[in-house]
Structures are given as C-alpha cells and as structure tokens.
PDB file of N, CA and C in Angstrom:
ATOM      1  N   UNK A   1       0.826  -1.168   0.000  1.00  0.00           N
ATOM      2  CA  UNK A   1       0.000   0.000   0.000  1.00  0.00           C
ATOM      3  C   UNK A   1       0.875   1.237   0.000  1.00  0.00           C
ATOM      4  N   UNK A   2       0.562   2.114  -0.417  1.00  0.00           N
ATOM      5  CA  UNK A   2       1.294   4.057  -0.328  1.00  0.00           C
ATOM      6  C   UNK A   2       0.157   4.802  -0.148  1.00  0.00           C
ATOM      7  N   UNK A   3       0.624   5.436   0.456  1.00  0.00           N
ATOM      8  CA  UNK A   3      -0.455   6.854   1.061  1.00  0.00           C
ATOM      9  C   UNK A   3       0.285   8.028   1.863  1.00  0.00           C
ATOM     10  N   UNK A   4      -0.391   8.997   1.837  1.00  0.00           N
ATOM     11  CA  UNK A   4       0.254  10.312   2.447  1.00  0.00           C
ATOM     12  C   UNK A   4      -0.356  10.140   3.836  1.00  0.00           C
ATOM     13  N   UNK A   5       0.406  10.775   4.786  1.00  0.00           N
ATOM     14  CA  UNK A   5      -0.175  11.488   5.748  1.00  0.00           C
ATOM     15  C   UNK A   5       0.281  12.728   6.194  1.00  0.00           C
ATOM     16  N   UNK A   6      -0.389  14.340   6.781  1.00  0.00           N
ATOM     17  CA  UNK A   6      -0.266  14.956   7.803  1.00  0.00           C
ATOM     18  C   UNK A   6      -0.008  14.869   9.017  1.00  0.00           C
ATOM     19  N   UNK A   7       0.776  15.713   9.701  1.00  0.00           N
ATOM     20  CA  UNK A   7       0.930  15.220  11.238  1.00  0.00           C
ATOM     21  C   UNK A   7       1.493  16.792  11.838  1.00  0.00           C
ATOM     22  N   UNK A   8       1.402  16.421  12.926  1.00  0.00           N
ATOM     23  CA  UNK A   8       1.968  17.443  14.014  1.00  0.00           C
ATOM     24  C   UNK A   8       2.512  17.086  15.491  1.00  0.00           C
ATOM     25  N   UNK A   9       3.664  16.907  15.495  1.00  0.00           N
ATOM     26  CA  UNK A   9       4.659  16.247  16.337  1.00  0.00           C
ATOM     27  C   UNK A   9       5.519  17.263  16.703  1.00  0.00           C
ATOM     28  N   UNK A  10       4.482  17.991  18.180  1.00  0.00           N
ATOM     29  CA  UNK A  10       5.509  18.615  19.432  1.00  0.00           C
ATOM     30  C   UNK A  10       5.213  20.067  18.203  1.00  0.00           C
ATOM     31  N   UNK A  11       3.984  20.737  17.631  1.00  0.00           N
ATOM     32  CA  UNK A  11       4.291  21.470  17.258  1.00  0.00           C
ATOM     33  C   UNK A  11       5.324  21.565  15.312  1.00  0.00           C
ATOM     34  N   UNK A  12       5.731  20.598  15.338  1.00  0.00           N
ATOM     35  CA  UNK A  12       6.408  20.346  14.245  1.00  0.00           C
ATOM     36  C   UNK A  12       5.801  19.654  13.059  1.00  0.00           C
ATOM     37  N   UNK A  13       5.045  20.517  12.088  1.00  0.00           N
ATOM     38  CA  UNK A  13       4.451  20.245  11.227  1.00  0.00           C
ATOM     39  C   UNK A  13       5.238  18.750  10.101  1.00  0.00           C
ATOM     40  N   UNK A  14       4.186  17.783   9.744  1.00  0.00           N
ATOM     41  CA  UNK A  14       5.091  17.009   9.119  1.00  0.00           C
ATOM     42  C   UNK A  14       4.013  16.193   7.777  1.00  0.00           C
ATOM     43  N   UNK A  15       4.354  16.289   6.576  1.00  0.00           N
ATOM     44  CA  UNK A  15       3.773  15.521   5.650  1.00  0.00           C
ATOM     45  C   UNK A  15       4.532  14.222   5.098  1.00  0.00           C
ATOM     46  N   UNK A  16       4.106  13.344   5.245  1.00  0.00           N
ATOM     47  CA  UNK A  16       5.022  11.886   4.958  1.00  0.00           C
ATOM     48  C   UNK A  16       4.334  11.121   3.633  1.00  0.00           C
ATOM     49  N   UNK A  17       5.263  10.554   3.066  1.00  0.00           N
ATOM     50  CA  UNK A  17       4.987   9.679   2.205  1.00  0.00           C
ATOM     51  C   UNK A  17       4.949   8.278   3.049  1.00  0.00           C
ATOM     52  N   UNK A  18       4.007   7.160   2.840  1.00  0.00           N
ATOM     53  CA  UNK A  18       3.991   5.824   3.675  1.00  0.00           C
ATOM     54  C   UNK A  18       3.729   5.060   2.296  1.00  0.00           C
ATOM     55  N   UNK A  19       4.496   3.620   2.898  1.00  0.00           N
ATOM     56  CA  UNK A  19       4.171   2.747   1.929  1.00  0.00           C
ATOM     57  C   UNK A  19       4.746   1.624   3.124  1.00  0.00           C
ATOM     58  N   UNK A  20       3.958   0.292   2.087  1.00  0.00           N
ATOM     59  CA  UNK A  20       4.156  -0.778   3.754  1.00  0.00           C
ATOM     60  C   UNK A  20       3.158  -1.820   2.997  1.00  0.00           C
ATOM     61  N   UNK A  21       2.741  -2.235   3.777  1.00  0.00           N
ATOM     62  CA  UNK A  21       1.887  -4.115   3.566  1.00  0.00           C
ATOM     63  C   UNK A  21       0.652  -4.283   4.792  1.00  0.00           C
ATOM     64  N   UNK A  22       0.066  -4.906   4.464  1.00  0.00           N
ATOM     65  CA  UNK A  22      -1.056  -5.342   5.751  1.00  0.00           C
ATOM     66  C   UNK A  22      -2.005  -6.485   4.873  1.00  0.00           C
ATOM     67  N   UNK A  23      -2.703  -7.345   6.465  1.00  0.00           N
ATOM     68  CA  UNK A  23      -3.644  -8.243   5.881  1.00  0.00           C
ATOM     69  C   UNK A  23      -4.845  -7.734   6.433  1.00  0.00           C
ATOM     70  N   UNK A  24      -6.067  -8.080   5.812  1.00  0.00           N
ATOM     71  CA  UNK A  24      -7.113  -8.113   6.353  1.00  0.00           C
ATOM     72  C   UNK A  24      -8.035  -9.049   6.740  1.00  0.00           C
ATOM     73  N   UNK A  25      -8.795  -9.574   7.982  1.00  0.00           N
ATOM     74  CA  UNK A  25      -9.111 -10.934   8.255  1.00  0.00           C
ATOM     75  C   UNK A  25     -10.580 -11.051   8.138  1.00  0.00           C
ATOM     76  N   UNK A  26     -11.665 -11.754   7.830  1.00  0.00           N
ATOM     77  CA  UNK A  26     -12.919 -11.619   7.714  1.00  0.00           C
ATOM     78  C   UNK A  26     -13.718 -11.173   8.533  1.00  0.00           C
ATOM     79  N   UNK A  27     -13.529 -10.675   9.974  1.00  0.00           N
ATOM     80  CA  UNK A  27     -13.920  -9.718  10.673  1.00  0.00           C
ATOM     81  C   UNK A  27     -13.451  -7.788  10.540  1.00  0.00           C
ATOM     82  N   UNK A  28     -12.885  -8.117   9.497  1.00  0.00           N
ATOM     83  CA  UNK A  28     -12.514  -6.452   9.506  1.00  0.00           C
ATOM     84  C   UNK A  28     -11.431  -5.932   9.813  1.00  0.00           C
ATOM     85  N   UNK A  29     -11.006  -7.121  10.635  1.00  0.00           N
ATOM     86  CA  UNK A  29      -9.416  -6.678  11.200  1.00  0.00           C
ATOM     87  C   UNK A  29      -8.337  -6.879  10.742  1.00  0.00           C
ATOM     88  N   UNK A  30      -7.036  -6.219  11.406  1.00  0.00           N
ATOM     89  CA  UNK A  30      -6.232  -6.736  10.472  1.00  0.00           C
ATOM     90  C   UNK A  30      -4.922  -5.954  11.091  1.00  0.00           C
ATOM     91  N   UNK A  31      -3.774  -6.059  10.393  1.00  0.00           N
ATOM     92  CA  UNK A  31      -2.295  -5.260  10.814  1.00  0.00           C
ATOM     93  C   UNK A  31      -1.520  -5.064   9.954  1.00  0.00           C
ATOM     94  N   UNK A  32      -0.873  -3.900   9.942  1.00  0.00           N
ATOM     95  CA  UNK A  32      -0.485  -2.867   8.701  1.00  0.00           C
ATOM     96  C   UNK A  32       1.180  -2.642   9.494  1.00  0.00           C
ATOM     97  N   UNK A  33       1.978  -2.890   8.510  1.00  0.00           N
ATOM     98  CA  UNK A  33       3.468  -2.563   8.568  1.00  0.00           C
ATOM     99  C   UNK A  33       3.946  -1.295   7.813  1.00  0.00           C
ATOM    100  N   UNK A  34       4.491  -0.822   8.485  1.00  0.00           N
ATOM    101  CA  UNK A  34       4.387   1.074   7.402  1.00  0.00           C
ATOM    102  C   UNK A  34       5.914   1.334   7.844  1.00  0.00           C
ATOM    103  N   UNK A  35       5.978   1.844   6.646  1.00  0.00           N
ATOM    104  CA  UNK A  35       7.669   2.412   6.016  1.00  0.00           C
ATOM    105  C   UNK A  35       7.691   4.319   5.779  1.00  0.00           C
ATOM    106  N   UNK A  36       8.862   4.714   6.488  1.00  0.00           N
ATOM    107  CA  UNK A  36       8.587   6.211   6.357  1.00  0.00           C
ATOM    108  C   UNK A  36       7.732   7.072   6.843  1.00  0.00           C
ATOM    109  N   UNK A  37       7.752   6.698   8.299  1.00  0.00           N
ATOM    110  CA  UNK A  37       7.408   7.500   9.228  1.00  0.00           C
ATOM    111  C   UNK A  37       8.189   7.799   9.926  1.00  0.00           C
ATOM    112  N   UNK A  38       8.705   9.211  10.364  1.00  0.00           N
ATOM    113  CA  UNK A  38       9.796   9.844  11.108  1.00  0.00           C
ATOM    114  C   UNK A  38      11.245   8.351  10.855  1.00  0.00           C
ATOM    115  N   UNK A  39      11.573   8.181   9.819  1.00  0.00           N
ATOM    116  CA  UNK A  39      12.159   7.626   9.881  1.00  0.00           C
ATOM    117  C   UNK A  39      12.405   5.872  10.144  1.00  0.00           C
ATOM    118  N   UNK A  40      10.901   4.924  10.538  1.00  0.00           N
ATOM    119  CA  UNK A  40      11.378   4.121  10.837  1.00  0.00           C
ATOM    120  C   UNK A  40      10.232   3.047  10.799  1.00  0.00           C
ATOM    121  N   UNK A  41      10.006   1.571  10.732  1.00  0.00           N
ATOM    122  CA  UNK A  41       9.098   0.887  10.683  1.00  0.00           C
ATOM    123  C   UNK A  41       8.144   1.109  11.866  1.00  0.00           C
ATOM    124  N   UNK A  42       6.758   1.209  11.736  1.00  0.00           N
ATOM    125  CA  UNK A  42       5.517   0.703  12.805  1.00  0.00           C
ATOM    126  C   UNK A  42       4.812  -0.021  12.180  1.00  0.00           C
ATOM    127  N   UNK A  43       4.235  -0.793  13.239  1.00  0.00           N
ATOM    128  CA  UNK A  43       3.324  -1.940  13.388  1.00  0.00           C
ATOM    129  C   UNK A  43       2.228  -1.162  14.195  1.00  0.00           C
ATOM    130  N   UNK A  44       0.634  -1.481  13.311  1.00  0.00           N
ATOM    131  CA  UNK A  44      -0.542  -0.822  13.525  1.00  0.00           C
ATOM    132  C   UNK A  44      -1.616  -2.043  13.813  1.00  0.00           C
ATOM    133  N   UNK A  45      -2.266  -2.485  14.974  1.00  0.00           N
ATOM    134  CA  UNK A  45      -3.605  -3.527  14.539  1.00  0.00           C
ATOM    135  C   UNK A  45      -4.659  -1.984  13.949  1.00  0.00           C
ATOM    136  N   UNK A  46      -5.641  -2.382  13.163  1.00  0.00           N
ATOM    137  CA  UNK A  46      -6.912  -2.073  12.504  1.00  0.00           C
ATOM    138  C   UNK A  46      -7.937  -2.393  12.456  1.00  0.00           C
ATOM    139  N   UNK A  47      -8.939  -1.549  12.405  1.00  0.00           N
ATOM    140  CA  UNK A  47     -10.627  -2.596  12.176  1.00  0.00           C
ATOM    141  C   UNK A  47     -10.802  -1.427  10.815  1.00  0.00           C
ATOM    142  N   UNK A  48     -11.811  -1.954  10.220  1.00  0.00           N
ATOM    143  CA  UNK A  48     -12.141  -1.557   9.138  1.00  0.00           C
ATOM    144  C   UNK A  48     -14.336  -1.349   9.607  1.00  0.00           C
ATOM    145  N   UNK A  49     -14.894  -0.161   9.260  1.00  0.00           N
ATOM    146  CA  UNK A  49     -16.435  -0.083   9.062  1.00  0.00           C
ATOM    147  C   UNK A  49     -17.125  -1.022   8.043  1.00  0.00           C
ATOM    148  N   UNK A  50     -17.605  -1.839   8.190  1.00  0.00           N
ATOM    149  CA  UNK A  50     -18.985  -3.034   7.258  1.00  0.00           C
ATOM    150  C   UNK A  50     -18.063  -2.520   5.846  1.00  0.00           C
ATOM    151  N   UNK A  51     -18.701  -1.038   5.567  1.00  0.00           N
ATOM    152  CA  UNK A  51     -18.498  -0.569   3.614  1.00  0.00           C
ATOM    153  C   UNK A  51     -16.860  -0.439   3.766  1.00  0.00           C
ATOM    154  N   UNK A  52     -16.096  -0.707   4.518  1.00  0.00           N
ATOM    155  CA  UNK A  52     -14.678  -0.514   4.214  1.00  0.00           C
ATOM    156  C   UNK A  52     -14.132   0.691   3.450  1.00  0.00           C
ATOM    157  N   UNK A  53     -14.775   1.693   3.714  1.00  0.00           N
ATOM    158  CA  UNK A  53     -14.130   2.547   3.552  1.00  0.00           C
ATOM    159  C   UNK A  53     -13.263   3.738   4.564  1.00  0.00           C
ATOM    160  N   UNK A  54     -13.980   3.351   5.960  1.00  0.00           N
ATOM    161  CA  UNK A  54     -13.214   3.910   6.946  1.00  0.00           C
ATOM    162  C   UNK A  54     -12.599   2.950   7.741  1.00  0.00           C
ATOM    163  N   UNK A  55     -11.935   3.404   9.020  1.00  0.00           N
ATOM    164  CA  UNK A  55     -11.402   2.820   9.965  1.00  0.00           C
ATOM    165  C   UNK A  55     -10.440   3.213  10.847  1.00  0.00           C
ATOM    166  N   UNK A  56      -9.621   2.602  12.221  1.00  0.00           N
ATOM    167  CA  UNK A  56      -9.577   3.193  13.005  1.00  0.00           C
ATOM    168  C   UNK A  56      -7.738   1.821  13.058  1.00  0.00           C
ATOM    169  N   UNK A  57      -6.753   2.772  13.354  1.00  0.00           N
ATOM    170  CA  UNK A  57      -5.109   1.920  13.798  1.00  0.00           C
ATOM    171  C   UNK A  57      -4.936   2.446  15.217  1.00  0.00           C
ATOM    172  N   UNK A  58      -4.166   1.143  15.768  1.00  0.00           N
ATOM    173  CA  UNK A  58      -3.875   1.690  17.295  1.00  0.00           C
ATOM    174  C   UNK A  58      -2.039   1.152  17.183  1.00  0.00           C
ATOM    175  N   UNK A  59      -1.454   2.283  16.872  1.00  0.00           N
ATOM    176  CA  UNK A  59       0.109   1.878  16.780  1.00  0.00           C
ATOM    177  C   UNK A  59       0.693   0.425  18.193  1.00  0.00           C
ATOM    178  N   UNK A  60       0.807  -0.518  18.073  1.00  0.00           N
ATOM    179  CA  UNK A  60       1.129  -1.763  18.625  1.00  0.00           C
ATOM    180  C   UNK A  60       3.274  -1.667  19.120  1.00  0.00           C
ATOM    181  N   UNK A  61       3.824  -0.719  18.668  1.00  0.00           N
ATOM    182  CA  UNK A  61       5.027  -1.162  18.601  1.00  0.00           C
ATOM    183  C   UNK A  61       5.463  -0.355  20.464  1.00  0.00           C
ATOM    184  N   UNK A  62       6.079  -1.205  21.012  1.00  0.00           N
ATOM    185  CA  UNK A  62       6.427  -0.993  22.655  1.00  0.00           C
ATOM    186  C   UNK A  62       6.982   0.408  22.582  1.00  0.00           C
ATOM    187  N   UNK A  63       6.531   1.107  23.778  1.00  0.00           N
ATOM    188  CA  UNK A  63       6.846   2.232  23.874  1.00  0.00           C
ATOM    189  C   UNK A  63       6.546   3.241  23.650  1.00  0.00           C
ATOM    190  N   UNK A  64       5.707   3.105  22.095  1.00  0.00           N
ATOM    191  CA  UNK A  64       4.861   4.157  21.416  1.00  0.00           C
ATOM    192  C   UNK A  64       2.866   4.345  21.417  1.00  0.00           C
ATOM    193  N   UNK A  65       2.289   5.415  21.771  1.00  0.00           N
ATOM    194  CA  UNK A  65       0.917   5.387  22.013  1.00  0.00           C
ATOM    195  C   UNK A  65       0.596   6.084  20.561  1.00  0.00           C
ATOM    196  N   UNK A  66       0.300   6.126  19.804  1.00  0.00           N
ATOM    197  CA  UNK A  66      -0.484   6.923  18.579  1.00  0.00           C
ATOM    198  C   UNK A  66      -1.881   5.363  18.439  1.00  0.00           C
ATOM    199  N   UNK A  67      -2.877   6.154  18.217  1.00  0.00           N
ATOM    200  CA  UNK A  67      -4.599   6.349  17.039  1.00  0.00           C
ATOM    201  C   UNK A  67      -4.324   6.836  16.048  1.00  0.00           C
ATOM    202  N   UNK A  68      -5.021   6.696  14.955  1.00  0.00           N
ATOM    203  CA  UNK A  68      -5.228   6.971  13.959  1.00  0.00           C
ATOM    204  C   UNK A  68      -6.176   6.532  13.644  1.00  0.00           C
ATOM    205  N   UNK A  69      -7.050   7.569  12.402  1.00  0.00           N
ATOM    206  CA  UNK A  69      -8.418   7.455  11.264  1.00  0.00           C
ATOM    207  C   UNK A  69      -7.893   7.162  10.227  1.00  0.00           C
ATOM    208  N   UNK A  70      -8.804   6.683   9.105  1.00  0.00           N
ATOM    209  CA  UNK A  70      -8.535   6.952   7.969  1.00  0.00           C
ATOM    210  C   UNK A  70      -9.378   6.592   7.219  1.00  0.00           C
ATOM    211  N   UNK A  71      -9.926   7.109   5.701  1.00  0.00           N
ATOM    212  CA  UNK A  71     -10.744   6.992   5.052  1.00  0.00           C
ATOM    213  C   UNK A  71     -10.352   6.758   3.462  1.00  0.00           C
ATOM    214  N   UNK A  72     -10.598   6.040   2.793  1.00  0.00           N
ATOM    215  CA  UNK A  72     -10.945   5.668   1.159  1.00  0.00           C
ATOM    216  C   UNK A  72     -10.922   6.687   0.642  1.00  0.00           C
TER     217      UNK A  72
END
C-alpha cells in the first residue's frame, strides 16, 4: 500500500509519504506494517467499518501510544 499522511509532532508540522503491507481478516481486522514514518518501521492492529471505507489503527510497537483514522 502508499499513502500520504499529515501530522503534528511537538508542534512540528510534518507531511510523509507511507508505503508498507497489511492483511485483512474476515472480521474487519487486520495489521499494517508502514515504512517512512519519522524515519522508521511501525506496526498498527486495525478494524475496518462493514463498507470498508473507513477505519480506526492503534500503533502496537512498545513504547509508542499513537490512534489513527482513515478513510478511502
């Protein structure tokens, strides 16, 4: 997958390019590996809404707390 994101870290405006891999499981769920964020791999679990076009990541990697949205 590739996609952009916006961010704001401590005040410090930031636009990223992401690209990475994930599966999705027949409940909606699923986990996303992402490349090119501040520099470095995260690991995200996900659920996905029924029409799959929205959904909700809870960054999984020790140490770090980020949520995230995202939409189609």
């Amino acid at each position: 997958m590739v996609g952009r994101q916006s961010s704001s870290r401590g005040g410090k405006i930031g636009r990223e390019q992401l690209q990475g891999s994930y599966t999705v499981d027949a409940d909606c769920t699923g986990k996303i590996t992402l490349g090119g964020i501040v520099g470095s791999e995260t690991h995200w679990d996900f659920y996905l809404t029924e029409d799959r076009k929205r959904g909700h990541m809870i960054r999984m990697d020790e140490g770090n707390m980020a949520v995230r949205t995202f939409e189609r």
